[in-house]
PDB file of N, CA and C in Angstrom:
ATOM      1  N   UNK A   1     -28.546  10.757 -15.578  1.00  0.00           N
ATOM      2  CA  UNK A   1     -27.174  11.210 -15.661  1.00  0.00           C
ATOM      3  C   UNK A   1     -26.700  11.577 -14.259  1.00  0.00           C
ATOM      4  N   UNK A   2     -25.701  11.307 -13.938  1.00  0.00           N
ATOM      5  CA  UNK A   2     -25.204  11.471 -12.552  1.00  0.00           C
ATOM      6  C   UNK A   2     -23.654  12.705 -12.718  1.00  0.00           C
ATOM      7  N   UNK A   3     -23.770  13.350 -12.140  1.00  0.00           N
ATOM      8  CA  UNK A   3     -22.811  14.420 -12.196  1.00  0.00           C
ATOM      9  C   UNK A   3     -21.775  14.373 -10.674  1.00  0.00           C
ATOM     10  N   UNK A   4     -20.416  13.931 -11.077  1.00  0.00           N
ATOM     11  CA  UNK A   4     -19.788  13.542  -9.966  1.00  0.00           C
ATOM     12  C   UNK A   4     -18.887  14.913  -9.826  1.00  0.00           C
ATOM     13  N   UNK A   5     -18.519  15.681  -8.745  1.00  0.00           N
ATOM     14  CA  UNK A   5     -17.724  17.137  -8.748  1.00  0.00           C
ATOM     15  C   UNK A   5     -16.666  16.506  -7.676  1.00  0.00           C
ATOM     16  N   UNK A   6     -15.481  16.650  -8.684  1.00  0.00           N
ATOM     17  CA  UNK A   6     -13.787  16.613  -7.516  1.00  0.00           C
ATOM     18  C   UNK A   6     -13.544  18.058  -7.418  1.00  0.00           C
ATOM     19  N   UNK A   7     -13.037  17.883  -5.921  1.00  0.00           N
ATOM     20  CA  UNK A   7     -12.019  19.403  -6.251  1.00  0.00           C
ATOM     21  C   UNK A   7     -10.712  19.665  -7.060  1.00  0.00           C
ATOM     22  N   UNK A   8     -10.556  20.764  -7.018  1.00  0.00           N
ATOM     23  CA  UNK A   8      -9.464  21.589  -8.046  1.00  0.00           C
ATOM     24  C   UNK A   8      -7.992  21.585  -7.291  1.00  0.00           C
ATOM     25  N   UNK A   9      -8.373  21.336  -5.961  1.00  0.00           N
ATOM     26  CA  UNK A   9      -7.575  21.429  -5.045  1.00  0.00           C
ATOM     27  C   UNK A   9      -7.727  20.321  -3.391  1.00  0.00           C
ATOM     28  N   UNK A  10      -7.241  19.470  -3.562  1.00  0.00           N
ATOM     29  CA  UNK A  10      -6.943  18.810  -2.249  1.00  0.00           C
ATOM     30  C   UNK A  10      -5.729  18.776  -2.375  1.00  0.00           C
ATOM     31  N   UNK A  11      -5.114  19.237  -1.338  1.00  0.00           N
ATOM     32  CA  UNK A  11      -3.933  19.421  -0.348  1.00  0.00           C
ATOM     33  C   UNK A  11      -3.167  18.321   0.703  1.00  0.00           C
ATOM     34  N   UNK A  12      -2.048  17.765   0.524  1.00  0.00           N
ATOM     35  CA  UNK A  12      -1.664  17.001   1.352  1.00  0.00           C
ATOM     36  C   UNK A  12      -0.089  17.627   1.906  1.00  0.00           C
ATOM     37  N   UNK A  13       0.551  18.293   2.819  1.00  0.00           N
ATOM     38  CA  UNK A  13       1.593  18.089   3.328  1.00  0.00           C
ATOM     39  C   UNK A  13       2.225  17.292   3.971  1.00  0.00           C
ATOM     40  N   UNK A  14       3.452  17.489   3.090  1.00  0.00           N
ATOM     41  CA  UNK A  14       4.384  15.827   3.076  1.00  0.00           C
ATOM     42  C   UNK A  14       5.778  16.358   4.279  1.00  0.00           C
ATOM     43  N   UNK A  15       6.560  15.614   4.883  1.00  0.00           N
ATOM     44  CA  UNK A  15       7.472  16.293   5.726  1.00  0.00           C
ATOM     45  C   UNK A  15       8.269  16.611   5.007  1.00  0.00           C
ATOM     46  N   UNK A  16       9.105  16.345   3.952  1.00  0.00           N
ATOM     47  CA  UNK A  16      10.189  16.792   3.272  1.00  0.00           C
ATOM     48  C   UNK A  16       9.809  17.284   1.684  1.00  0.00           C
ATOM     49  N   UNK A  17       8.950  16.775   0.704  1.00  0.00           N
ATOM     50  CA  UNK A  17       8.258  16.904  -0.537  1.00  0.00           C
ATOM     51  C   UNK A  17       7.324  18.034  -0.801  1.00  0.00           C
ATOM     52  N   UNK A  18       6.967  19.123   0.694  1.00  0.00           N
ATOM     53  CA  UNK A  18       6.176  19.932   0.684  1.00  0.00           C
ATOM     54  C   UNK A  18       4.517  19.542   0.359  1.00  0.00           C
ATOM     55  N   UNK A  19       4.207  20.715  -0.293  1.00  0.00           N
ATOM     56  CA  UNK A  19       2.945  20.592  -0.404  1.00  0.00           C
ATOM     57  C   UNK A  19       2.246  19.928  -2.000  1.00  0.00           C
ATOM     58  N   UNK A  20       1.495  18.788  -2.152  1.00  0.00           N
ATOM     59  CA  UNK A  20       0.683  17.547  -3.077  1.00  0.00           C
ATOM     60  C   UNK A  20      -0.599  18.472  -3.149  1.00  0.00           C
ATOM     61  N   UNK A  21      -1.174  18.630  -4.545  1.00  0.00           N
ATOM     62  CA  UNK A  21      -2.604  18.523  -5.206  1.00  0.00           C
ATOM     63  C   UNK A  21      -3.084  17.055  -5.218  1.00  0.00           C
ATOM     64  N   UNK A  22      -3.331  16.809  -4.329  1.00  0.00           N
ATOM     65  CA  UNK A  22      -4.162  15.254  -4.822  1.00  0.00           C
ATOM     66  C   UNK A  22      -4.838  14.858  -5.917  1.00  0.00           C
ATOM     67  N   UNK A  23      -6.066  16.266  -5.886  1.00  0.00           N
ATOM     68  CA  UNK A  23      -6.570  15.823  -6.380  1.00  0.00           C
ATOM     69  C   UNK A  23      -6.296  15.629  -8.130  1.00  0.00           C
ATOM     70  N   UNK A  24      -5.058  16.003  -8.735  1.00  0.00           N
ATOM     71  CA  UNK A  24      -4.538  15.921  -9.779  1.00  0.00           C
ATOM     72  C   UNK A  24      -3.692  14.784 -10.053  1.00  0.00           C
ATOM     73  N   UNK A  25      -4.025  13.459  -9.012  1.00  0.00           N
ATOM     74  CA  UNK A  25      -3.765  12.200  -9.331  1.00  0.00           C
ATOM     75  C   UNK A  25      -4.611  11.764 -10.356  1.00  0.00           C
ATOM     76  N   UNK A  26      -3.779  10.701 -11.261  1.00  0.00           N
ATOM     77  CA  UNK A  26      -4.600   9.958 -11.971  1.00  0.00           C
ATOM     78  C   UNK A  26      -5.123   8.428 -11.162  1.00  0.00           C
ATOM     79  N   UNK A  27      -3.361   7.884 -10.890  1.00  0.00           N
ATOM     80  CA  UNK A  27      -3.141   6.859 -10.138  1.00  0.00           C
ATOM     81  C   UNK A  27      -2.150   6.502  -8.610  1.00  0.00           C
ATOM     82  N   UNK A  28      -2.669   6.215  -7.886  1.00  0.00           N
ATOM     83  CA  UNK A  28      -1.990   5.790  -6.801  1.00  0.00           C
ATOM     84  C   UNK A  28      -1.378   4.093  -6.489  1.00  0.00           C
ATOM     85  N   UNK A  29      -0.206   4.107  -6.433  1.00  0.00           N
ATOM     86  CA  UNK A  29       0.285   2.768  -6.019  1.00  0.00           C
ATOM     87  C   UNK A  29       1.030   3.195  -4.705  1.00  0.00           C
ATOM     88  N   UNK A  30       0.280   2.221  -3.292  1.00  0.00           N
ATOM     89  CA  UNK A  30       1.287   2.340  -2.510  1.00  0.00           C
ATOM     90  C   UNK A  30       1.740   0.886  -1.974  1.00  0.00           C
ATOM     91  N   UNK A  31       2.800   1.019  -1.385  1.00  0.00           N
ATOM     92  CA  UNK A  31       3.399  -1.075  -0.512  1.00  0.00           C
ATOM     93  C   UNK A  31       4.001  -0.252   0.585  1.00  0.00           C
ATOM     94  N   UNK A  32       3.514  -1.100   1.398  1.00  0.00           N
ATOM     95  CA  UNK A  32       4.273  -0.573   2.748  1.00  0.00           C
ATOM     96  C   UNK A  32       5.193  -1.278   3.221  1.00  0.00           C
ATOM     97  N   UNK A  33       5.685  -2.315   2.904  1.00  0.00           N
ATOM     98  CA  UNK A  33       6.503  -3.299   3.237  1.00  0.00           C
ATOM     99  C   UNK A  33       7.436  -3.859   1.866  1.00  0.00           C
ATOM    100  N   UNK A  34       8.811  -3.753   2.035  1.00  0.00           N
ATOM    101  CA  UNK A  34       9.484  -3.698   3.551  1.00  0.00           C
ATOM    102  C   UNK A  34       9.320  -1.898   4.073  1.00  0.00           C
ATOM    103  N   UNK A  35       9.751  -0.984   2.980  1.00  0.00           N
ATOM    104  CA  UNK A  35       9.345   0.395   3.120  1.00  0.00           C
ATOM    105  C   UNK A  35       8.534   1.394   2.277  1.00  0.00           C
ATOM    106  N   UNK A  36       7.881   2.089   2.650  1.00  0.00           N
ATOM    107  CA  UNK A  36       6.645   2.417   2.570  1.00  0.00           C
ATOM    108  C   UNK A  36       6.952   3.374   0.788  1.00  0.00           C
ATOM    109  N   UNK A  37       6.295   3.084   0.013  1.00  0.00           N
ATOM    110  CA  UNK A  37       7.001   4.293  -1.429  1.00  0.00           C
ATOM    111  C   UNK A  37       5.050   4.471  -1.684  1.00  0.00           C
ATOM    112  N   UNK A  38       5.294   5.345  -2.305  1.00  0.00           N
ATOM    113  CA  UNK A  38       3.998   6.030  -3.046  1.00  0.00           C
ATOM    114  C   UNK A  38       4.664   5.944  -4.574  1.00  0.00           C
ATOM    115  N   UNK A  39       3.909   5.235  -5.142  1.00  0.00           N
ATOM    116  CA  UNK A  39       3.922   5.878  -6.788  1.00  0.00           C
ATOM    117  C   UNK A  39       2.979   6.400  -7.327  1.00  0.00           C
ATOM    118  N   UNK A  40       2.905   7.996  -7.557  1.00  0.00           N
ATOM    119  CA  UNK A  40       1.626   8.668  -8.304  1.00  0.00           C
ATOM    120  C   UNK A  40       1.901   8.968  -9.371  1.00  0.00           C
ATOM    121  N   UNK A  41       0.902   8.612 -10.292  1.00  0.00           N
ATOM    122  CA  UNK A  41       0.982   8.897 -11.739  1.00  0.00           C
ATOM    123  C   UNK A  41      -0.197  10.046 -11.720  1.00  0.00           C
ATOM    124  N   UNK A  42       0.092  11.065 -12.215  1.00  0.00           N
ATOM    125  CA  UNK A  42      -0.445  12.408 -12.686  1.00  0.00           C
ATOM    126  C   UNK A  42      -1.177  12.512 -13.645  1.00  0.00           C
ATOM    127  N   UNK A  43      -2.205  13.518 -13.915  1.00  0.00           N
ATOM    128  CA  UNK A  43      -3.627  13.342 -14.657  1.00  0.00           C
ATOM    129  C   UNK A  43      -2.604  13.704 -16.237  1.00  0.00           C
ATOM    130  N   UNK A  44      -1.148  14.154 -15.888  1.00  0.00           N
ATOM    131  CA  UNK A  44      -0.692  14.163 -17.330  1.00  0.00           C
ATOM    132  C   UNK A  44       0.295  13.125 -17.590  1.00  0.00           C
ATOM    133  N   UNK A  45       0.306  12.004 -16.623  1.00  0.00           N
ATOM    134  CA  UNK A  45       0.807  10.604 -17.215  1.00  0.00           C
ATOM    135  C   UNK A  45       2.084  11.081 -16.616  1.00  0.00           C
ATOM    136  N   UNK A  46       2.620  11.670 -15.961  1.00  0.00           N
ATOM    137  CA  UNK A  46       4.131  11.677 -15.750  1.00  0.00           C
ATOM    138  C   UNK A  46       4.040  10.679 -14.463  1.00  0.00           C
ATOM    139  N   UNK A  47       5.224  10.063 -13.554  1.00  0.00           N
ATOM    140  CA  UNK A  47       5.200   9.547 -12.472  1.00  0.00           C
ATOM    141  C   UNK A  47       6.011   9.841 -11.393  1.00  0.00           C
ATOM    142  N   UNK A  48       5.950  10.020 -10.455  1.00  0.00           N
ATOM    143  CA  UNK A  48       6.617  10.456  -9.231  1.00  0.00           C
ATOM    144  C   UNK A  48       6.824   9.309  -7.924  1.00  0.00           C
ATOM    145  N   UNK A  49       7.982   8.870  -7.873  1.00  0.00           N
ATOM    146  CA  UNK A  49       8.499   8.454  -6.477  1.00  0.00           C
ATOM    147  C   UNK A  49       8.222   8.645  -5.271  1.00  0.00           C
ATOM    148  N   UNK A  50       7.554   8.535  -3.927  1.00  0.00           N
ATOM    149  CA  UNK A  50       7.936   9.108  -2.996  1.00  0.00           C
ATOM    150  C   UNK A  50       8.154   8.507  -1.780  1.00  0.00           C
ATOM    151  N   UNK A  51       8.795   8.448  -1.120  1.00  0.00           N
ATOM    152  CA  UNK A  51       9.427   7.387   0.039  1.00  0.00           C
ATOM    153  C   UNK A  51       9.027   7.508   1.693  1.00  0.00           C
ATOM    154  N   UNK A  52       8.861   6.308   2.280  1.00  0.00           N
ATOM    155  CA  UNK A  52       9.415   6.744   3.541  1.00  0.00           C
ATOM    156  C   UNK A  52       8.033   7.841   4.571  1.00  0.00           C
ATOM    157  N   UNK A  53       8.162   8.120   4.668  1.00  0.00           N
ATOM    158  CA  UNK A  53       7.788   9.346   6.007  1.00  0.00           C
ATOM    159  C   UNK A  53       6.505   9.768   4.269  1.00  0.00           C
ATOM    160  N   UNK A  54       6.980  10.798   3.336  1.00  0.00           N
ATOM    161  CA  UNK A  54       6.221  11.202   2.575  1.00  0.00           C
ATOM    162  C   UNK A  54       4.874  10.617   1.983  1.00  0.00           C
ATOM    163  N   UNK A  55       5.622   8.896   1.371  1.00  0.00           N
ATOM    164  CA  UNK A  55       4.623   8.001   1.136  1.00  0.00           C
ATOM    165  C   UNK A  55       3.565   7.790   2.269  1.00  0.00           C
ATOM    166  N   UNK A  56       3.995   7.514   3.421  1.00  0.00           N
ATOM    167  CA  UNK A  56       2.858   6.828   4.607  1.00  0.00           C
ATOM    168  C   UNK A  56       2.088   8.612   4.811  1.00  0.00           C
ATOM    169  N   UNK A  57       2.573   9.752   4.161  1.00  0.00           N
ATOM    170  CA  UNK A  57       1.558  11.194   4.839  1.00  0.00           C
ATOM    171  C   UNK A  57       0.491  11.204   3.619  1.00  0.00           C
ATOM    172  N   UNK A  58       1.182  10.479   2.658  1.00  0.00           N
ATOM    173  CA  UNK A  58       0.364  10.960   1.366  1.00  0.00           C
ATOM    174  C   UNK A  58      -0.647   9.818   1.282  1.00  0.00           C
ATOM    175  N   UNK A  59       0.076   8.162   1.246  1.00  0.00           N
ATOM    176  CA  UNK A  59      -1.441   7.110   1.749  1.00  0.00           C
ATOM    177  C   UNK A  59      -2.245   7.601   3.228  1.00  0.00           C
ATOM    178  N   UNK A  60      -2.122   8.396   3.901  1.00  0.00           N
ATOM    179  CA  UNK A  60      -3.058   8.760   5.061  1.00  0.00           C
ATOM    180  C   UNK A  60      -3.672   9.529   4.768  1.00  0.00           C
ATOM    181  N   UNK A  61      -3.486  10.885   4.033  1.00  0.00           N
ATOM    182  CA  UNK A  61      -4.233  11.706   3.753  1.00  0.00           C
ATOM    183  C   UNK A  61      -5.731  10.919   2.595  1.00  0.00           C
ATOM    184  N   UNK A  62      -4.591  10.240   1.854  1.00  0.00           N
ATOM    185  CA  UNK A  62      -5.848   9.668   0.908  1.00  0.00           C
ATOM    186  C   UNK A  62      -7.055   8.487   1.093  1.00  0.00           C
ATOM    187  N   UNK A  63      -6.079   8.145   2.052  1.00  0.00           N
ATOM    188  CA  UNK A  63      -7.314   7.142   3.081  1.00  0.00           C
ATOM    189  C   UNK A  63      -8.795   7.958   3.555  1.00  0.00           C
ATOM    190  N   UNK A  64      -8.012   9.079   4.476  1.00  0.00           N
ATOM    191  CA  UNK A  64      -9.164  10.331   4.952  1.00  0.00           C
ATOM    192  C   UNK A  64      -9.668  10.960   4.062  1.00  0.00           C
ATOM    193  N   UNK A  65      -9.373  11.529   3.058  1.00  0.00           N
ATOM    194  CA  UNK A  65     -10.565  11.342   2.216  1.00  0.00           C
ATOM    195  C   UNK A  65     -11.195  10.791   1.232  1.00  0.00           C
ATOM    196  N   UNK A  66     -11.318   9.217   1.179  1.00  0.00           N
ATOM    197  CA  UNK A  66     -11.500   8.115   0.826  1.00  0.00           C
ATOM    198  C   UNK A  66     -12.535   7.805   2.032  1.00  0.00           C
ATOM    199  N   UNK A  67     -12.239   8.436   3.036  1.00  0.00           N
ATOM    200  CA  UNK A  67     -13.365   7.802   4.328  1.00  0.00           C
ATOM    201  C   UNK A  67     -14.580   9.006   4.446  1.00  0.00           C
ATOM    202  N   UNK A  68     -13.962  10.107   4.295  1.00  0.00           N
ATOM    203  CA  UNK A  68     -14.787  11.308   4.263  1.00  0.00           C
ATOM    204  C   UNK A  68     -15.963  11.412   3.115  1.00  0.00           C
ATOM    205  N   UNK A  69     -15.493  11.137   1.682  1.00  0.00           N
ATOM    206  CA  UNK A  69     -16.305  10.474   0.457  1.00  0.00           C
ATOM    207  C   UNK A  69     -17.235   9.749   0.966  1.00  0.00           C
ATOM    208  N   UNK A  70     -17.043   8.625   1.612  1.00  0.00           N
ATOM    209  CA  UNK A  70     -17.811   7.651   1.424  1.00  0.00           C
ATOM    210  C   UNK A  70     -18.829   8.014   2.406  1.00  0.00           C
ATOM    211  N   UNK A  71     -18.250   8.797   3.520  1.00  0.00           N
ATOM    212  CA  UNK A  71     -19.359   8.882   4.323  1.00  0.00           C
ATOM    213  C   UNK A  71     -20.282  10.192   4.005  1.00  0.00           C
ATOM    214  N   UNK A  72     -20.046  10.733   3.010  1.00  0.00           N
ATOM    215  CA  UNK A  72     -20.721  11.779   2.340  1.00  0.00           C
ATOM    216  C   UNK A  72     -21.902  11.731   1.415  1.00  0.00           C
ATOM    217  N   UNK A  73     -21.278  10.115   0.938  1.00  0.00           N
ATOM    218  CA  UNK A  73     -22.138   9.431  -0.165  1.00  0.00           C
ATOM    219  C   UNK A  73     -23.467   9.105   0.501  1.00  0.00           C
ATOM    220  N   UNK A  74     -23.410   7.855   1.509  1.00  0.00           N
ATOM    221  CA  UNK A  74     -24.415   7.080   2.829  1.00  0.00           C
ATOM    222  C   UNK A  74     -24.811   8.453   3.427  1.00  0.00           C
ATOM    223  N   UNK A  75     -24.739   9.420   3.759  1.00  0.00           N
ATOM    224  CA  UNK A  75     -25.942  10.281   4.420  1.00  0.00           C
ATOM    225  C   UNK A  75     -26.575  11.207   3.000  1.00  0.00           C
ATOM    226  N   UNK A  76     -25.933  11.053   1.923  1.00  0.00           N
ATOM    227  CA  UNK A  76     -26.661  12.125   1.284  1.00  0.00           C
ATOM    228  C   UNK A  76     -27.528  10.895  -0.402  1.00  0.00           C
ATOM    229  N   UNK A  77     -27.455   9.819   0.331  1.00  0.00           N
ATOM    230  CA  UNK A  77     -28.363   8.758  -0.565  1.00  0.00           C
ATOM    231  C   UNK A  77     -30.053   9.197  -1.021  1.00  0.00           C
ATOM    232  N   UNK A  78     -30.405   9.022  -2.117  1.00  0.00           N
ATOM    233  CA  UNK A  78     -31.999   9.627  -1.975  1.00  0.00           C
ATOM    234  C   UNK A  78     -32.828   8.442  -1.915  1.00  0.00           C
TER     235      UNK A  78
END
């Protein structure tokens, strides 16, 4: 059995949208072209818009820890 632990709380500040729980995504859609939108769908199914400047803080943050994960995974392998 493998026991996977998210936090309760990851944090992303956005320039205008304030402050994101990440980790209370269900789903992420982002396109950066022609302009950049985030669509997050929430662990309670609702969905949220977010544009511009917000979208590209919120795909960066989730990149970094998407990179931080993984490199957490590869040093702590048994």
């Amino acid at each position: 059995m493998q026991i996977i632990s998210v936090p309760t709380v990851f944090t992303c500040k956005t320039p205008t949208a304030g402050w994101l729980n990440l980790a209370q995504i269900r789903q992420l859609q982002f396109e950066e072209y022609p302009n950049p939108i985030a669509v997050i769908t929430w662990h309670n199914g609702e969905k949220q818009n977010f544009f511009g400047e917000n979208a590209t803080a919120i795909m960066a943050t989730w990149l970094d820890a998407a990179d931080r994960t993984s490199d957490y995974r590869v040093k702590n392998r048994r």
